[in-house]
PDB file of N, CA and C in Angstrom:
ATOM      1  N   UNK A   1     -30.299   2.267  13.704  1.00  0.00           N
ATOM      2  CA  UNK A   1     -28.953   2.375  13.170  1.00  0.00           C
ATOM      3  C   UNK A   1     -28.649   1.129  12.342  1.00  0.00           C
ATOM      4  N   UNK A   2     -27.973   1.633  11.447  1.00  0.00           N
ATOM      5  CA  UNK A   2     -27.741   0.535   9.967  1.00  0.00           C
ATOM      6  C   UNK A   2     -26.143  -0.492  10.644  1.00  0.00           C
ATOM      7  N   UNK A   3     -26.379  -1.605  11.299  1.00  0.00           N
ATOM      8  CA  UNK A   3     -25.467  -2.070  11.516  1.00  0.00           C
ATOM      9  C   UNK A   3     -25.252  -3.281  10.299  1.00  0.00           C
ATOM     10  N   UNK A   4     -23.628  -3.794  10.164  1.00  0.00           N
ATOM     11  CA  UNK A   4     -22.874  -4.412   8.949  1.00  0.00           C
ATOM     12  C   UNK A   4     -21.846  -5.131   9.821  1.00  0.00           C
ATOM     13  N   UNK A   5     -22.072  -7.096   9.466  1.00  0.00           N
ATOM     14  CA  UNK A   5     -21.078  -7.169  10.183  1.00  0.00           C
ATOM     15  C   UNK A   5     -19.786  -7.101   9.529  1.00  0.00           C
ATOM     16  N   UNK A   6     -18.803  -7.026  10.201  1.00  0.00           N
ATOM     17  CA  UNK A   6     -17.796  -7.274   9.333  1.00  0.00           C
ATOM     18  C   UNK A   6     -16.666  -7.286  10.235  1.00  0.00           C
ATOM     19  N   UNK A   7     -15.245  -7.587   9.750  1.00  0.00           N
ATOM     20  CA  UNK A   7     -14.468  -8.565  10.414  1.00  0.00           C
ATOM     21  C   UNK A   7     -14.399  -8.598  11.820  1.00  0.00           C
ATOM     22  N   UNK A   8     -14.339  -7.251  12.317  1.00  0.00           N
ATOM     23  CA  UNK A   8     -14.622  -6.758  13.574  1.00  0.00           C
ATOM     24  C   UNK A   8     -15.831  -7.177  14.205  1.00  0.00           C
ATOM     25  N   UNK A   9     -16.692  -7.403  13.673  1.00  0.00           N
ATOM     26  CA  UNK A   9     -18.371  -7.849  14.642  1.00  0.00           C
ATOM     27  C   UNK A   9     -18.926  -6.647  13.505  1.00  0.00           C
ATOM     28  N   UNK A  10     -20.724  -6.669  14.845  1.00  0.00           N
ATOM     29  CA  UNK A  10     -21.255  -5.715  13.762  1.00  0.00           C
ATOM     30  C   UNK A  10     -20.960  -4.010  14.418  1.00  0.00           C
ATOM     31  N   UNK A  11     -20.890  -3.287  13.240  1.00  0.00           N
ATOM     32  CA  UNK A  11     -20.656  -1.839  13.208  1.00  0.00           C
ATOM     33  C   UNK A  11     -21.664  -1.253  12.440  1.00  0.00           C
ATOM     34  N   UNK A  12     -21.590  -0.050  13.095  1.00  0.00           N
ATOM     35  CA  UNK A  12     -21.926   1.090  12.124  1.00  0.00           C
ATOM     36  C   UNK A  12     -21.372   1.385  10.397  1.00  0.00           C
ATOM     37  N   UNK A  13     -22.432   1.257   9.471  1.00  0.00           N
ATOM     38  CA  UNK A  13     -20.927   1.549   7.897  1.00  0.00           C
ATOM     39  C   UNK A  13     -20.805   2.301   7.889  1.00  0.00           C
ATOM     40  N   UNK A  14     -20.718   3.485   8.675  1.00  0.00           N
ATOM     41  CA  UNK A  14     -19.314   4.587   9.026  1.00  0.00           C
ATOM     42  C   UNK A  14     -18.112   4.113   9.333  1.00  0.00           C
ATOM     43  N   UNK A  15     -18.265   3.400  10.087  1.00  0.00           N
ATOM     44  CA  UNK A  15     -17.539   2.515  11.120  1.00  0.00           C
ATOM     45  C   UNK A  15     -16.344   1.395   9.777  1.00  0.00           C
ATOM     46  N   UNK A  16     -17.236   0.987   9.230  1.00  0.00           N
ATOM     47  CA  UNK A  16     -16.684  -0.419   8.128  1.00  0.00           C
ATOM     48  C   UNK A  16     -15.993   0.386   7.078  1.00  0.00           C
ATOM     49  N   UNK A  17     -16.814   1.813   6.609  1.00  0.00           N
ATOM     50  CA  UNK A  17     -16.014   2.505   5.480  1.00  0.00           C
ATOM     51  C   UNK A  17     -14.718   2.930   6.383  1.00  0.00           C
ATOM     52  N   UNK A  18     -14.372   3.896   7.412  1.00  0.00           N
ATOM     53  CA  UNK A  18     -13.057   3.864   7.610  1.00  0.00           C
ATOM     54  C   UNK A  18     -12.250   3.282   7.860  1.00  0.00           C
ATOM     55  N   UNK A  19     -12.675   2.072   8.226  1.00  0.00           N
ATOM     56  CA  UNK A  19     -11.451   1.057   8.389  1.00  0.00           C
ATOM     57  C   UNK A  19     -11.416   0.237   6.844  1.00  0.00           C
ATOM     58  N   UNK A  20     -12.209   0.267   5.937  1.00  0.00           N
ATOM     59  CA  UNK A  20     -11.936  -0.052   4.614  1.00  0.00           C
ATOM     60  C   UNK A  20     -11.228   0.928   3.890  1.00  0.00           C
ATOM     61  N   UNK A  21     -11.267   2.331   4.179  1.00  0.00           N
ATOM     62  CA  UNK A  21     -10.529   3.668   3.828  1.00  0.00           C
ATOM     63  C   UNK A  21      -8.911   3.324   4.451  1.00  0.00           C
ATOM     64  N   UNK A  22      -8.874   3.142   5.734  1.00  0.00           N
ATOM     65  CA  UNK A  22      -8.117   2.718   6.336  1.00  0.00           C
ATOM     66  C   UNK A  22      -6.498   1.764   5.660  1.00  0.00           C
ATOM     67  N   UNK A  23      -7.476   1.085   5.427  1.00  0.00           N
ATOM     68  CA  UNK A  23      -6.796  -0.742   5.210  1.00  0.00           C
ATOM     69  C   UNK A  23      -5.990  -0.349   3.609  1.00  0.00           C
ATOM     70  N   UNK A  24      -7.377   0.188   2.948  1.00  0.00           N
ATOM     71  CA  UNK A  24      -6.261   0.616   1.699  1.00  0.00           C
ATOM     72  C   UNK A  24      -5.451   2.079   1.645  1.00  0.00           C
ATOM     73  N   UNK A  25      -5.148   2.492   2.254  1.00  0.00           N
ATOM     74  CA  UNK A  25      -4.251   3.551   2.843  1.00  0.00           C
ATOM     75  C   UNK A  25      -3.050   2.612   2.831  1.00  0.00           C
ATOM     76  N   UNK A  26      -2.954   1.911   3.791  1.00  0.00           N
ATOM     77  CA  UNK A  26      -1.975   1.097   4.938  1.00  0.00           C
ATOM     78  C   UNK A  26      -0.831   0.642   3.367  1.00  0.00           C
ATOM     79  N   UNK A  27      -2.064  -0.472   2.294  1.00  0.00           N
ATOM     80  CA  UNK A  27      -1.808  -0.984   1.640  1.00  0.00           C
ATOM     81  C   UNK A  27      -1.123  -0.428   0.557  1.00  0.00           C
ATOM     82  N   UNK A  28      -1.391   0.454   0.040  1.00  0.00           N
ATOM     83  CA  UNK A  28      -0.539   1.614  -0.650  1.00  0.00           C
ATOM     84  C   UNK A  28       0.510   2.106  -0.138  1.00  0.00           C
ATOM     85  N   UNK A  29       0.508   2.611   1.076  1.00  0.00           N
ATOM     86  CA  UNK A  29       1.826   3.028   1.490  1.00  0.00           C
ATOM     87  C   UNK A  29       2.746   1.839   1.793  1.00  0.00           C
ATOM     88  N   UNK A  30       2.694   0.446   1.975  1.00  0.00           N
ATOM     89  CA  UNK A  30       3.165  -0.681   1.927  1.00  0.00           C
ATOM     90  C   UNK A  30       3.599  -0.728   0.669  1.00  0.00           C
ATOM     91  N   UNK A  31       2.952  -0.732   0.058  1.00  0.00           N
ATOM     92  CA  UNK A  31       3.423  -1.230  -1.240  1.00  0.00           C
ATOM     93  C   UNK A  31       4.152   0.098  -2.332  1.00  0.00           C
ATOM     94  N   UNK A  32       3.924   1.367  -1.962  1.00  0.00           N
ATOM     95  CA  UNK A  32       4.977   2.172  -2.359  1.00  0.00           C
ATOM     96  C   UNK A  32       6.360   2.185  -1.449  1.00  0.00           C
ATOM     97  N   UNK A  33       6.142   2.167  -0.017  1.00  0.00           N
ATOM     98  CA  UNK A  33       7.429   1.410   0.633  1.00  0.00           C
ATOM     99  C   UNK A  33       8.573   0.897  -0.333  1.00  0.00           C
ATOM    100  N   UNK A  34       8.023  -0.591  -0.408  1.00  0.00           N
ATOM    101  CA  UNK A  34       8.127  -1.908  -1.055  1.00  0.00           C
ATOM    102  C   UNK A  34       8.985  -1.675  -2.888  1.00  0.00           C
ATOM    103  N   UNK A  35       8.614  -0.539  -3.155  1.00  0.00           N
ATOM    104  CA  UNK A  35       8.686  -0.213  -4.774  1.00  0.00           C
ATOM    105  C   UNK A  35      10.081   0.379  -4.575  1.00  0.00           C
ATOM    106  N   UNK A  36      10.224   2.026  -3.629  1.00  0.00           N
ATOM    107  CA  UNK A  36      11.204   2.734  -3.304  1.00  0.00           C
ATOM    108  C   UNK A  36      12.105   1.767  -2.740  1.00  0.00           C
ATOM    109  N   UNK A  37      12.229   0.708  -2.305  1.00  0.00           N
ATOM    110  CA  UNK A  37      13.844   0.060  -1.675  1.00  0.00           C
ATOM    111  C   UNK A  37      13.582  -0.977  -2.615  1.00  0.00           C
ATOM    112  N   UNK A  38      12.983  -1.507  -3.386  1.00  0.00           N
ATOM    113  CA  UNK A  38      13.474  -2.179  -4.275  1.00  0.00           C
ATOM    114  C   UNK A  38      14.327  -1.132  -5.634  1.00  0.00           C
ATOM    115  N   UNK A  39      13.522  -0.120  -5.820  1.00  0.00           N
ATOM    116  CA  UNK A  39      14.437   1.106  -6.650  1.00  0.00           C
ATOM    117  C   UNK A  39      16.071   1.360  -6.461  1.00  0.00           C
ATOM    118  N   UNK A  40      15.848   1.920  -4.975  1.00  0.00           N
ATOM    119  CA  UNK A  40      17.372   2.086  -4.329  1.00  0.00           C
ATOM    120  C   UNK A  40      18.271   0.526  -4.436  1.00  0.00           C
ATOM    121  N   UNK A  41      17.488  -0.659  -4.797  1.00  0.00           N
ATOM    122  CA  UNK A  41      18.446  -1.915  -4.846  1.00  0.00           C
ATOM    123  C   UNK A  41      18.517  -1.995  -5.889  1.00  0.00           C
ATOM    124  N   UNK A  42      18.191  -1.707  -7.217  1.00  0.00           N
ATOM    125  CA  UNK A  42      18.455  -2.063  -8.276  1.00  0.00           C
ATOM    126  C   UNK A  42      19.771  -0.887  -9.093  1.00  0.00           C
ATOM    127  N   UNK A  43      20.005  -0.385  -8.307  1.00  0.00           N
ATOM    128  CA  UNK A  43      21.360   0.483  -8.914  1.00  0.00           C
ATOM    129  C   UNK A  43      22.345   0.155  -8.860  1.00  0.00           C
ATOM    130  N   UNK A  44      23.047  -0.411  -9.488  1.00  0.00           N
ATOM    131  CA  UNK A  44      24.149  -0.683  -9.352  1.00  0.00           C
ATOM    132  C   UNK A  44      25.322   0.007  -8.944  1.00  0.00           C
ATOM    133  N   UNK A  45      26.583  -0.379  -8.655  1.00  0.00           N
ATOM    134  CA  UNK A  45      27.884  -0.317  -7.766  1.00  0.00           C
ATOM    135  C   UNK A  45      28.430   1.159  -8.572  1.00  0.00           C
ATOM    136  N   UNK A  46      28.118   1.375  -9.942  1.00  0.00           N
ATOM    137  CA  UNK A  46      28.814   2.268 -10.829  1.00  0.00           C
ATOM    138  C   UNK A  46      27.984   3.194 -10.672  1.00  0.00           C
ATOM    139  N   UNK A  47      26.547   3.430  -9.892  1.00  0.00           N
ATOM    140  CA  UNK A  47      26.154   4.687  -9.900  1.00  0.00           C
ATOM    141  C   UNK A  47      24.346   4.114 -11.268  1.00  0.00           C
ATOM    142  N   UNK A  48      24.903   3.308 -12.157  1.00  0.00           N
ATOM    143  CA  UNK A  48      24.242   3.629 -13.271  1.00  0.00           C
ATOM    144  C   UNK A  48      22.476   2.832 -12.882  1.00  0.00           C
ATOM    145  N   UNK A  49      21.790   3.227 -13.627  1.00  0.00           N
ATOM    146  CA  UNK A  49      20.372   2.917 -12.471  1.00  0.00           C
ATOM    147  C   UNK A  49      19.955   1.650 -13.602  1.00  0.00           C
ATOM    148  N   UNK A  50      19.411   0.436 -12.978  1.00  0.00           N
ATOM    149  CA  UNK A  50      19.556  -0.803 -13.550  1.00  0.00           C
ATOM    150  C   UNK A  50      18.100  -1.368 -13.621  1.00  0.00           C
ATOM    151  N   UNK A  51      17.177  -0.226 -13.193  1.00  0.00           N
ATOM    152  CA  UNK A  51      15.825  -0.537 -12.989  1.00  0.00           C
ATOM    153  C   UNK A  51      14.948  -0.471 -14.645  1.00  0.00           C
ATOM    154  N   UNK A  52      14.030  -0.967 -14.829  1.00  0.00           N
ATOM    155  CA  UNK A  52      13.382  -1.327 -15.786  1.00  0.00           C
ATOM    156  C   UNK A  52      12.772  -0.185 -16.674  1.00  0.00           C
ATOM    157  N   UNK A  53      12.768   0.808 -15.617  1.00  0.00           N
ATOM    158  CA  UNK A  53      12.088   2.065 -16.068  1.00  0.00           C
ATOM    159  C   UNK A  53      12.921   2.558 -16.860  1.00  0.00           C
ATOM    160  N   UNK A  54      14.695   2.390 -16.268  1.00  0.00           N
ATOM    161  CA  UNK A  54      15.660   3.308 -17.573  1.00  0.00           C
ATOM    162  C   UNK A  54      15.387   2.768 -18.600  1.00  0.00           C
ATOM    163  N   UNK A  55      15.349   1.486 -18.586  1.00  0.00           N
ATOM    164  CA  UNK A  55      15.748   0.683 -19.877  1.00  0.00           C
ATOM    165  C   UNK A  55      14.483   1.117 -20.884  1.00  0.00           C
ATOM    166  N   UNK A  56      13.411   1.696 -20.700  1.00  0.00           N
ATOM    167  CA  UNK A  56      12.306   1.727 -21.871  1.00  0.00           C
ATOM    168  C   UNK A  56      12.781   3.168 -22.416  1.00  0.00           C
TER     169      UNK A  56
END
């Protein structure tokens, strides 16, 4: 068996690809999180949407 160490010790790279599948999952949905409540904060009090995207 093809063991790889990695942060965890050594694994299987079955093992290393899903938790690298994993990790950038996590990271994307973090960071689309992160996008959507900064969206909802950039609107201002009048309703009118103040985000960068209207403006182009």
């Amino acid at each position: 068996m093809d063991m790889i160490h990695s942060k965890f010790g050594y694994e299987p790279r079955a093992f290393v690809n899903a938790d690298a599948r994993l990790e950038k999952w996590l990271k994307q949905e973090k960071t689309k999180e992160k996008n959507e409540s900064s969206k909802k904060q950039s609107t201002s009090k009048d309703g009118q949407d103040r985000s960068i995207d209207s403006l182009i």
